[in-house]
Protein backbone atom coordinates (compact mmCIF):
# COMPACT_ATOMS: atom_id res chain seq x y z
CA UNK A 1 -5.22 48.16 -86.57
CA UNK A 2 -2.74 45.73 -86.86
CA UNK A 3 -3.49 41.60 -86.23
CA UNK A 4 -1.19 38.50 -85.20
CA UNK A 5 -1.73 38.00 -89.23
CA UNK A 6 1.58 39.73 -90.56
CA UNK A 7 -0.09 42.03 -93.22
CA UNK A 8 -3.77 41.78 -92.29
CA UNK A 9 -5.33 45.09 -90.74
CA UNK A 10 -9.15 45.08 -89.17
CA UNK A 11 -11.05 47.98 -88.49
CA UNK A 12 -14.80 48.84 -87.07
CA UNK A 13 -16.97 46.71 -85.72
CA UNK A 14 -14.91 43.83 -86.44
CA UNK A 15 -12.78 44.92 -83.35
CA UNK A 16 -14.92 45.23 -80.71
CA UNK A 17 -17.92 47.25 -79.30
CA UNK A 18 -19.55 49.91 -79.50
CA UNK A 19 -20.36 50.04 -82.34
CA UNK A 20 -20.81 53.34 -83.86
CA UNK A 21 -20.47 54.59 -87.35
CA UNK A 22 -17.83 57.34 -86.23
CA UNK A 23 -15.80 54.50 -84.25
CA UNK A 24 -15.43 52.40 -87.72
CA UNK A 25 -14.20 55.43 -89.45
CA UNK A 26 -11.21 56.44 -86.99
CA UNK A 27 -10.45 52.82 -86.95
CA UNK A 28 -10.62 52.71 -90.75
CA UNK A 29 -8.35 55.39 -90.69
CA UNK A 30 -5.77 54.00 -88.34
CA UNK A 31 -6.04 50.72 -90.42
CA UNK A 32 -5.08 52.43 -93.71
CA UNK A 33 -2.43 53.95 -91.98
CA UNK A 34 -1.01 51.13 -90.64
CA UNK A 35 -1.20 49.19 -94.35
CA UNK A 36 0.75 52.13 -95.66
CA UNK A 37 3.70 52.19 -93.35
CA UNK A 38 3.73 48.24 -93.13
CA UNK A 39 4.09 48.72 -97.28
CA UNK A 40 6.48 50.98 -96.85
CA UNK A 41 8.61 48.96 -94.81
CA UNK A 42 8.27 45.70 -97.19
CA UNK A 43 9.69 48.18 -99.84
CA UNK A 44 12.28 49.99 -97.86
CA UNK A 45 13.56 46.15 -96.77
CA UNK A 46 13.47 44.92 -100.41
CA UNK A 47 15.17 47.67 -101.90
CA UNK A 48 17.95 47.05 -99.61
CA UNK A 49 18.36 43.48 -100.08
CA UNK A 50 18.75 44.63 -103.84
């Protein structure tokens, strides 16, 4: 999940109750894909600056 920190993702019980195993895994998930499309994005933008 994405933060108010530009590039800083948080996931399981960092975010909020409950907290369950299963919970921190989907939000683990989500996280990860949320790093890789923010990545992707940093790369897209600096290729085109190029």
């Amino acid at each position: 999940m994405r933060t108010n920190i530009e590039g800083c993702f948080a996931a399981g019980d960092i975010v909020g109750a409950p907290y369950q195993y299963i919970k921190a895994a989907g939000e683990g998930n989500i996280a990860a894909l949320s790093a890789v499309t923010y990545l992707d994005k940093i790369k897209k933008n600096s290729k085109e600056e190029k």
